[in-house]
PDB file of N, CA and C in Angstrom:
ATOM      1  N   UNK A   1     -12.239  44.707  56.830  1.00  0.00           N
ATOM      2  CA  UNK A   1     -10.905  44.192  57.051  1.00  0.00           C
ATOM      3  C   UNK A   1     -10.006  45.289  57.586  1.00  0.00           C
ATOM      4  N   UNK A   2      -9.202  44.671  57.973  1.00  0.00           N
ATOM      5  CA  UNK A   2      -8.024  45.943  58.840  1.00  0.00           C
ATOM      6  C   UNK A   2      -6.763  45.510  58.562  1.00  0.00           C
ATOM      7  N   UNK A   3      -5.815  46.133  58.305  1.00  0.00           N
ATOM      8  CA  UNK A   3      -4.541  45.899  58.154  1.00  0.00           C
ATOM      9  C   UNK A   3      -4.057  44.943  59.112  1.00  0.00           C
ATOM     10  N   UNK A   4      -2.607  44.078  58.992  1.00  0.00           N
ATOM     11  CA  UNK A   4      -2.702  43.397  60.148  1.00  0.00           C
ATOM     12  C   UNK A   4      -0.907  42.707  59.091  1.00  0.00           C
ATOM     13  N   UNK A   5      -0.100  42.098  60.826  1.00  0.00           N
ATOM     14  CA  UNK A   5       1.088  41.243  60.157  1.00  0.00           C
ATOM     15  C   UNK A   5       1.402  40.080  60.980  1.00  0.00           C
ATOM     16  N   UNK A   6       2.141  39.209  60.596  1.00  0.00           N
ATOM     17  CA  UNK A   6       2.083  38.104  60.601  1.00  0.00           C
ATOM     18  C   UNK A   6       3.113  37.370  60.680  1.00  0.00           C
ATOM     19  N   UNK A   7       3.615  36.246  60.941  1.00  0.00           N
ATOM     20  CA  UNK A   7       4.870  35.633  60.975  1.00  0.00           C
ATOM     21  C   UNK A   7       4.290  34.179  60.207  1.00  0.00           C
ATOM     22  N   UNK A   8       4.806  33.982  59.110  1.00  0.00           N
ATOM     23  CA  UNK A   8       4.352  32.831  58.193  1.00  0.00           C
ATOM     24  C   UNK A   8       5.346  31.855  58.312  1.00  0.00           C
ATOM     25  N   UNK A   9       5.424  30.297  58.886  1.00  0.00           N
ATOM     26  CA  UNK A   9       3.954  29.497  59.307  1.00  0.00           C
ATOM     27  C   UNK A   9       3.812  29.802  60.454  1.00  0.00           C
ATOM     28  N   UNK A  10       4.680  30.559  61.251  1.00  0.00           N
ATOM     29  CA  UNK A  10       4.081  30.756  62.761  1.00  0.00           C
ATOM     30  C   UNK A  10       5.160  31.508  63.635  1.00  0.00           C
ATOM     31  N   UNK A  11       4.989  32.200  64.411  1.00  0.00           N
ATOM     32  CA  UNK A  11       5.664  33.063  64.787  1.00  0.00           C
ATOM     33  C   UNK A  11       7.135  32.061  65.704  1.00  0.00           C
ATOM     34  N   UNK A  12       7.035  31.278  66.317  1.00  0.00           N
ATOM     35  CA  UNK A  12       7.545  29.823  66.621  1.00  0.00           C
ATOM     36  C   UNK A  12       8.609  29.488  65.788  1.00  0.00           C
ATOM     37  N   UNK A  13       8.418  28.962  64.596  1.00  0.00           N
ATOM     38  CA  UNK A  13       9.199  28.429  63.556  1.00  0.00           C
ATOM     39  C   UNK A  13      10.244  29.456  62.733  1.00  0.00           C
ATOM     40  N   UNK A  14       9.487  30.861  62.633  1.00  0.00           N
ATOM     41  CA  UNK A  14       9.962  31.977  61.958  1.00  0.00           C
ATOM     42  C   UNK A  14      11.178  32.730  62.903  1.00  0.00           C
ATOM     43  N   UNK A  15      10.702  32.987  64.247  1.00  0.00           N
ATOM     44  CA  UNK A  15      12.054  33.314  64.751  1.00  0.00           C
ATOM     45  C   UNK A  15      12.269  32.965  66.058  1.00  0.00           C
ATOM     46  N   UNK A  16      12.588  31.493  66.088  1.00  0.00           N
ATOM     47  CA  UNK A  16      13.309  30.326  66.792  1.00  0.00           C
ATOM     48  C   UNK A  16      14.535  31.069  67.028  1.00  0.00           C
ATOM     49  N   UNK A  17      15.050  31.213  68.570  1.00  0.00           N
ATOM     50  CA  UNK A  17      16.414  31.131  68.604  1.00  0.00           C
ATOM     51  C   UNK A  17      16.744  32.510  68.644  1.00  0.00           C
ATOM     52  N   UNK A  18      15.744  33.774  68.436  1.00  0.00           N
ATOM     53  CA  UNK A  18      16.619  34.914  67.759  1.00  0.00           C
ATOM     54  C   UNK A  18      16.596  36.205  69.086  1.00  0.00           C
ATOM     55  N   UNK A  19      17.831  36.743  68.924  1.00  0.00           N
ATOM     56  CA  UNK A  19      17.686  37.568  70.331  1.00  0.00           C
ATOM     57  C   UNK A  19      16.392  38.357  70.562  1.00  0.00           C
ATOM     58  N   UNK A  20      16.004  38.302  71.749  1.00  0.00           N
ATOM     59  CA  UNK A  20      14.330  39.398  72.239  1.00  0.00           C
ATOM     60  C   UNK A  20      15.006  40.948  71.612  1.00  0.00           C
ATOM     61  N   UNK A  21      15.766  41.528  71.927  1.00  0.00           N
ATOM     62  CA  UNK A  21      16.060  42.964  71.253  1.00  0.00           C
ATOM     63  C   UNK A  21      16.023  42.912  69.299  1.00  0.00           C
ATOM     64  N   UNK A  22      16.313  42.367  69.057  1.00  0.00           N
ATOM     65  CA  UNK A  22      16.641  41.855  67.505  1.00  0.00           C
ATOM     66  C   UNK A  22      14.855  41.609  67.170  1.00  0.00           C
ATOM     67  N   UNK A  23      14.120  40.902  67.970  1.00  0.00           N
ATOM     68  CA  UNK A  23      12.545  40.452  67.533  1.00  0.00           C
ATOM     69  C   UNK A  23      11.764  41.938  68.031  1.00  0.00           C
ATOM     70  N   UNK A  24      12.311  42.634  69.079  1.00  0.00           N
ATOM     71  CA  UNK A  24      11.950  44.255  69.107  1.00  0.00           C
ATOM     72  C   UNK A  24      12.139  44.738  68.143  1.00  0.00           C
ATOM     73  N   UNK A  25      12.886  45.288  67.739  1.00  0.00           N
ATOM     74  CA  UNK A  25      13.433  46.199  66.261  1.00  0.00           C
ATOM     75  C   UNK A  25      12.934  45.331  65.158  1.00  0.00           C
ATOM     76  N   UNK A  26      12.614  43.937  65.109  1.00  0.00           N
ATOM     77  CA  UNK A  26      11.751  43.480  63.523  1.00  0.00           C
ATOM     78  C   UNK A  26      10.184  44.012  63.612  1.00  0.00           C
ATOM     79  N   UNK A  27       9.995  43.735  65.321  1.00  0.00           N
ATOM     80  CA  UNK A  27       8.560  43.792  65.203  1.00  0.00           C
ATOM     81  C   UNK A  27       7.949  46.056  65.060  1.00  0.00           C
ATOM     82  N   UNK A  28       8.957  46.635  65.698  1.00  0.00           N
ATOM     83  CA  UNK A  28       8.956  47.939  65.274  1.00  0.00           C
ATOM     84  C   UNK A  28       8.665  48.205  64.282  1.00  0.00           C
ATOM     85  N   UNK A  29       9.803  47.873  62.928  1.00  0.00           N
ATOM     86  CA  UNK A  29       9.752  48.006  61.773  1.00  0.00           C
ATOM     87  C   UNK A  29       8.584  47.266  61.037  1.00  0.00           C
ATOM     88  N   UNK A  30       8.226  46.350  61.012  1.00  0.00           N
ATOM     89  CA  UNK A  30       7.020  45.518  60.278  1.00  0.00           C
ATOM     90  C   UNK A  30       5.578  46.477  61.161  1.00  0.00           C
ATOM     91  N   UNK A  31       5.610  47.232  62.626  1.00  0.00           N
ATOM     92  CA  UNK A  31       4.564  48.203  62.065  1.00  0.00           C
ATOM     93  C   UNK A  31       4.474  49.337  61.663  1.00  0.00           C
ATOM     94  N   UNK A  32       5.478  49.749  60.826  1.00  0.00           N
ATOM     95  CA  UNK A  32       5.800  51.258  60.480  1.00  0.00           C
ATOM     96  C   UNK A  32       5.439  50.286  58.766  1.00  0.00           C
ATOM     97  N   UNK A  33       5.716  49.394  58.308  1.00  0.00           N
ATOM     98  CA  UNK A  33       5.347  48.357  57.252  1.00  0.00           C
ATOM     99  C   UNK A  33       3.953  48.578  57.015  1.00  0.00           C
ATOM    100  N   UNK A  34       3.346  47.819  58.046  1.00  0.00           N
ATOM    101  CA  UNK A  34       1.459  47.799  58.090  1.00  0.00           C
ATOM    102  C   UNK A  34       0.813  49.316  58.210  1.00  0.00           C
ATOM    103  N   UNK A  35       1.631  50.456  58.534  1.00  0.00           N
ATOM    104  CA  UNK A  35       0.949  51.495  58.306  1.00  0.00           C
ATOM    105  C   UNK A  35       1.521  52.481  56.860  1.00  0.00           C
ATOM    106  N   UNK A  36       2.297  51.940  56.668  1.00  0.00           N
ATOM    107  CA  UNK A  36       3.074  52.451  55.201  1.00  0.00           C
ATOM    108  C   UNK A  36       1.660  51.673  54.287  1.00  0.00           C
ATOM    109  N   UNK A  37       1.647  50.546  54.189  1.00  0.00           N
ATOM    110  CA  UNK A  37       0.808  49.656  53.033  1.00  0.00           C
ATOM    111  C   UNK A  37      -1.003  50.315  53.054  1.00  0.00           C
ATOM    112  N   UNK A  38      -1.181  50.446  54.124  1.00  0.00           N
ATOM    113  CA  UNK A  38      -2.242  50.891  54.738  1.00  0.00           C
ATOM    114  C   UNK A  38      -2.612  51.831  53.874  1.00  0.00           C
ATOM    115  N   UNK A  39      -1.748  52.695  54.225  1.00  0.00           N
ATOM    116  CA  UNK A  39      -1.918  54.803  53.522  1.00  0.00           C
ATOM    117  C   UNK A  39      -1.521  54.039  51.994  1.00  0.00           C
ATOM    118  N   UNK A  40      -0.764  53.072  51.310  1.00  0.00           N
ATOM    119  CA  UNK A  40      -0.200  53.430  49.755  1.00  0.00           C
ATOM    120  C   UNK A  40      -2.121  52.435  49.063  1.00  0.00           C
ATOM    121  N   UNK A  41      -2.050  51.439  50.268  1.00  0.00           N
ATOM    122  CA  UNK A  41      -3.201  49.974  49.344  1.00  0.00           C
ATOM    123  C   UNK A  41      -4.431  50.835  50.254  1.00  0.00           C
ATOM    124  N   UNK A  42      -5.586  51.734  49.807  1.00  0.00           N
ATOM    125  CA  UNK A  42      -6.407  52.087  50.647  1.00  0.00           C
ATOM    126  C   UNK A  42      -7.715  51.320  50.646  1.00  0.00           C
ATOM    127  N   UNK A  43      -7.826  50.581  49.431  1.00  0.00           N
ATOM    128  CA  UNK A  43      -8.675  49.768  49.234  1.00  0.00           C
ATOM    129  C   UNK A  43      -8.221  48.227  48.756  1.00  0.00           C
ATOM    130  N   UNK A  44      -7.599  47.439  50.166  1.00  0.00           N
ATOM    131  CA  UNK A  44      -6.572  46.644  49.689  1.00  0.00           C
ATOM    132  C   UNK A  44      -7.467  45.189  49.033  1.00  0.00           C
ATOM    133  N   UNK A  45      -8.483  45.102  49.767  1.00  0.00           N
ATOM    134  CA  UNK A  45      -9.142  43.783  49.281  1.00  0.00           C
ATOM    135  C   UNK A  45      -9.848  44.305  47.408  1.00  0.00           C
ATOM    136  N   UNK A  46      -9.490  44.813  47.115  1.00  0.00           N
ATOM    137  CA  UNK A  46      -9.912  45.418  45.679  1.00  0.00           C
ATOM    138  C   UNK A  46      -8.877  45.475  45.105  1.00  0.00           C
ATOM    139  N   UNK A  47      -7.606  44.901  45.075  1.00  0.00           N
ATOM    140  CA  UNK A  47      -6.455  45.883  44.400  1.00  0.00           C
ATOM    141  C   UNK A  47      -6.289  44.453  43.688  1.00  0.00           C
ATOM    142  N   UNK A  48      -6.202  44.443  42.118  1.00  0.00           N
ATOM    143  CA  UNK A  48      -6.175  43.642  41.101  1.00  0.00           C
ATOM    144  C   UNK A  48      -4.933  43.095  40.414  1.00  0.00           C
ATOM    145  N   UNK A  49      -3.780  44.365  40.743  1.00  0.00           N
ATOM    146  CA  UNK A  49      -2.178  44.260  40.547  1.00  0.00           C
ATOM    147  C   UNK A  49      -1.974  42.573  41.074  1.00  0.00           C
ATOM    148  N   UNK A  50      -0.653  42.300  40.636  1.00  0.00           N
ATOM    149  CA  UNK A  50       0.151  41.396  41.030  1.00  0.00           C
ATOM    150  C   UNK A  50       0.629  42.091  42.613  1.00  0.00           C
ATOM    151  N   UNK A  51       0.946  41.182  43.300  1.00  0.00           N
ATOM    152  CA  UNK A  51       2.118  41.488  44.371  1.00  0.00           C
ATOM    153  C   UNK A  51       2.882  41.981  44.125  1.00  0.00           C
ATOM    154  N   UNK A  52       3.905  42.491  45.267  1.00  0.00           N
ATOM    155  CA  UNK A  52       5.094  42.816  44.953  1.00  0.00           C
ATOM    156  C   UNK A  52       6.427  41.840  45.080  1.00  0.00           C
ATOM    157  N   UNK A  53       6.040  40.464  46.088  1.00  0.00           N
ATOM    158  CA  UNK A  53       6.656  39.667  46.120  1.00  0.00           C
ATOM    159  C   UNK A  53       7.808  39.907  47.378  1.00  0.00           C
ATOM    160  N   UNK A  54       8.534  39.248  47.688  1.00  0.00           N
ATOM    161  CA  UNK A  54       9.545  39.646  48.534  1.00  0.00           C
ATOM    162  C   UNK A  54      10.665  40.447  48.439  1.00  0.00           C
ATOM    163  N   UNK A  55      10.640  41.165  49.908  1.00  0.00           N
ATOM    164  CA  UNK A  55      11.063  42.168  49.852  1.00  0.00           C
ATOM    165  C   UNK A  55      12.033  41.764  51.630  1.00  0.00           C
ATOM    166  N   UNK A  56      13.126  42.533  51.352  1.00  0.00           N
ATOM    167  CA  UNK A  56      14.564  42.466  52.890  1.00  0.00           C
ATOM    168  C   UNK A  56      14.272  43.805  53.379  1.00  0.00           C
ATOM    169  N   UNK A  57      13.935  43.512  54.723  1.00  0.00           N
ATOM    170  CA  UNK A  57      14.068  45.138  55.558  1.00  0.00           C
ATOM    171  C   UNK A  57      15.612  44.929  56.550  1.00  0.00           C
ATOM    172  N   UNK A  58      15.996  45.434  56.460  1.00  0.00           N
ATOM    173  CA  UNK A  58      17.325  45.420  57.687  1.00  0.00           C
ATOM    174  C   UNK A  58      16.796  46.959  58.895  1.00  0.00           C
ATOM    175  N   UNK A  59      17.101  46.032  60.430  1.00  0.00           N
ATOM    176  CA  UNK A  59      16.803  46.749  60.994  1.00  0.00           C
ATOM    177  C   UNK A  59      18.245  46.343  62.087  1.00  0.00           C
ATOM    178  N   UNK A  60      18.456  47.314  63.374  1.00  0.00           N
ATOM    179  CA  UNK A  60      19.297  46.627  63.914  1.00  0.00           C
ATOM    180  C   UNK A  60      19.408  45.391  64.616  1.00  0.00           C
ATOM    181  N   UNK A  61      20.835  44.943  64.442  1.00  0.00           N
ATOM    182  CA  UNK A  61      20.498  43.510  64.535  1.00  0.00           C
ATOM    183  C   UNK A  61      20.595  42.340  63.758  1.00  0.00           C
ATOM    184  N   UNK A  62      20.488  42.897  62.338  1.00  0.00           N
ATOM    185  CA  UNK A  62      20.176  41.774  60.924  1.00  0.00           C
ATOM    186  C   UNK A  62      18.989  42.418  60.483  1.00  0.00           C
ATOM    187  N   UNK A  63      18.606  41.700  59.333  1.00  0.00           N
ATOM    188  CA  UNK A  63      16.923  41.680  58.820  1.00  0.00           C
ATOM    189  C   UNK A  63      16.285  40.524  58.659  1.00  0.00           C
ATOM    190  N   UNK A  64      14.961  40.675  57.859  1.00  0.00           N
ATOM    191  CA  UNK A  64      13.982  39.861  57.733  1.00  0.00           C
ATOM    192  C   UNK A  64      13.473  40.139  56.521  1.00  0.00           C
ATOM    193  N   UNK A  65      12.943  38.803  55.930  1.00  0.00           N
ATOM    194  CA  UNK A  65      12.041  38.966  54.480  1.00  0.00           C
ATOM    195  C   UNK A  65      10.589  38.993  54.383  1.00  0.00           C
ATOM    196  N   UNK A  66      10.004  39.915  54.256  1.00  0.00           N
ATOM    197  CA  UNK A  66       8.490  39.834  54.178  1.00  0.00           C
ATOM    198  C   UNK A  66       7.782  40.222  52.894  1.00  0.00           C
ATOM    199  N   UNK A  67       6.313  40.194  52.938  1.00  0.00           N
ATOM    200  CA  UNK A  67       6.104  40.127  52.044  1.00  0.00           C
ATOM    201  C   UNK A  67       4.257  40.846  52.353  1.00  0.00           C
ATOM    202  N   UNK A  68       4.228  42.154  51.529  1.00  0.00           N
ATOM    203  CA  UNK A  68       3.345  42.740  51.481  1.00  0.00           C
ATOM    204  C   UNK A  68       1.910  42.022  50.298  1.00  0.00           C
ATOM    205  N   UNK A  69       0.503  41.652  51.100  1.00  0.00           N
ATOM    206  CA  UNK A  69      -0.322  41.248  50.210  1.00  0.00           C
ATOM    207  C   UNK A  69      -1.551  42.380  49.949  1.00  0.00           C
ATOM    208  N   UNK A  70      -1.833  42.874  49.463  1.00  0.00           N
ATOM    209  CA  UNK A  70      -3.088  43.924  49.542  1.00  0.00           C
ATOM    210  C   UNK A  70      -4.509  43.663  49.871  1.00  0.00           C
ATOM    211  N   UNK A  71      -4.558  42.413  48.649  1.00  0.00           N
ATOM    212  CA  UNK A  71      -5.732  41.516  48.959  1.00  0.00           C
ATOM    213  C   UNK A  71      -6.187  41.342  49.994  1.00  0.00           C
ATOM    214  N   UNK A  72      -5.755  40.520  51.039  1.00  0.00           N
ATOM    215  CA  UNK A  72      -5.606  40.473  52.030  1.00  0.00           C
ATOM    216  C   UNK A  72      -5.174  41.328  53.506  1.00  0.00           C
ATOM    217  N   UNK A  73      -5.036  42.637  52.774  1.00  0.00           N
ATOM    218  CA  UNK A  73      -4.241  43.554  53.509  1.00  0.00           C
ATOM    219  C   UNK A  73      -3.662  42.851  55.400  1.00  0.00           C
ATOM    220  N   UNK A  74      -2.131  42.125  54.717  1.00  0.00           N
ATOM    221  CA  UNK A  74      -1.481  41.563  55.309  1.00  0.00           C
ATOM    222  C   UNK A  74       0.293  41.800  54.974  1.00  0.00           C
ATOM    223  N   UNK A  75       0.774  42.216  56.010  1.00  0.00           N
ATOM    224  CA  UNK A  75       2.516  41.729  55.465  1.00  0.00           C
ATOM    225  C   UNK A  75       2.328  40.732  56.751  1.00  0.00           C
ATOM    226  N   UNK A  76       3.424  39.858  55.965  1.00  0.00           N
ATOM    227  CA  UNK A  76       3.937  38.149  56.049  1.00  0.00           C
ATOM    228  C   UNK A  76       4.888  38.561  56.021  1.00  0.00           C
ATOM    229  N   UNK A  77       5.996  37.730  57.312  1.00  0.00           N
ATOM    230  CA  UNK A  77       7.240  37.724  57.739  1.00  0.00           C
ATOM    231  C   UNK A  77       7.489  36.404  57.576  1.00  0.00           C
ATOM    232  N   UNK A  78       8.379  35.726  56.964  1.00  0.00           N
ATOM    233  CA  UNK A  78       8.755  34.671  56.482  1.00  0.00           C
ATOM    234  C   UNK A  78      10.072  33.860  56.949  1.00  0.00           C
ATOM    235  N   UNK A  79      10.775  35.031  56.901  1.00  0.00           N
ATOM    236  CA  UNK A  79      12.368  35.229  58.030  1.00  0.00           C
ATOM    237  C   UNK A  79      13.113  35.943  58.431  1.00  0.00           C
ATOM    238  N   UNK A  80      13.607  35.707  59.790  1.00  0.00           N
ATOM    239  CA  UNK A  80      14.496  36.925  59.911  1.00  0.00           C
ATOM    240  C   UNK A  80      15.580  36.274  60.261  1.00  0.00           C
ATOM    241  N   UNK A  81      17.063  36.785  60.219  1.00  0.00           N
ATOM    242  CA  UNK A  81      18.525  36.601  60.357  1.00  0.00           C
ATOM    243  C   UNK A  81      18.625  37.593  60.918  1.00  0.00           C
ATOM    244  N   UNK A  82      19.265  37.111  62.158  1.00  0.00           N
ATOM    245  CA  UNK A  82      19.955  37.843  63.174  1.00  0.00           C
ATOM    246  C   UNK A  82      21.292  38.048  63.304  1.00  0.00           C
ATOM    247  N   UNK A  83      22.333  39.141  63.138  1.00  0.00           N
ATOM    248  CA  UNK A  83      23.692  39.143  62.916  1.00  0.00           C
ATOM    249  C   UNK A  83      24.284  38.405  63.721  1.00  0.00           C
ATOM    250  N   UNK A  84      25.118  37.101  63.496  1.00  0.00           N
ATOM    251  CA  UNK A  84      25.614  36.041  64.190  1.00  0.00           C
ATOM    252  C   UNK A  84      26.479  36.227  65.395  1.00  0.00           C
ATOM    253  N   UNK A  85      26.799  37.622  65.422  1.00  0.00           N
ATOM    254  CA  UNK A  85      27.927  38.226  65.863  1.00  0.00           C
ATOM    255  C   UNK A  85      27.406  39.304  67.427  1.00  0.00           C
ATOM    256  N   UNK A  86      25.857  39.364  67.390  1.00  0.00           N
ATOM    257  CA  UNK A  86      25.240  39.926  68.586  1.00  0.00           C
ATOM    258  C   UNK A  86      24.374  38.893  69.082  1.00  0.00           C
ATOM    259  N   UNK A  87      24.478  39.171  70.616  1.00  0.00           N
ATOM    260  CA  UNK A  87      23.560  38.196  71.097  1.00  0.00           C
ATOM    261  C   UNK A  87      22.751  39.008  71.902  1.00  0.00           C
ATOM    262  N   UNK A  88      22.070  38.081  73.012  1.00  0.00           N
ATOM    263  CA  UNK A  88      21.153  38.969  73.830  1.00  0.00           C
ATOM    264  C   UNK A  88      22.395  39.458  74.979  1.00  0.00           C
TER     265      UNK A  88
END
């Protein structure tokens, strides 16, 4: 298995509508995410803990809620909010 991220249920539904610079800077940050989890979960399909559950990154732009799994060595992006106030 290999680390890897995701937009949960689909990249489509998750960020509908949201400026291309704003989905740059989420998608930046969510892989500095997948290589953070990477180096902390080294043996992620083995790791027996609970989750950590959801978690808000703010990047510029607004943020997004994701959610780191080990098991699976996956972060899941669930949503992001884009500051109402910037556009493209």
């Amino acid at each position: 298995m290999s680390w890897a991220w995701e937009y949960v249920p689909d990249e489509k539904t998750v960020a509908a509508g949201a400026p291309s610079a704003f989905l740059g800077e989420v998608e930046k940050k969510v892989e500095e995410l997948v290589r953070a989890a990477e180096a902390l979960y080294l043996h992620g399909p083995a790791y027996q803990d609970l989750d950590e559950g959801a978690k808000h990154a703010f990047v510029d732009g607004g943020f997004f809620v994701y959610m780191v799994t080990p098991r699976s060595e996956l972060v899941s992006i669930w949503q992001i909010t884009p500051d109402p106030h910037l556009s493209d």
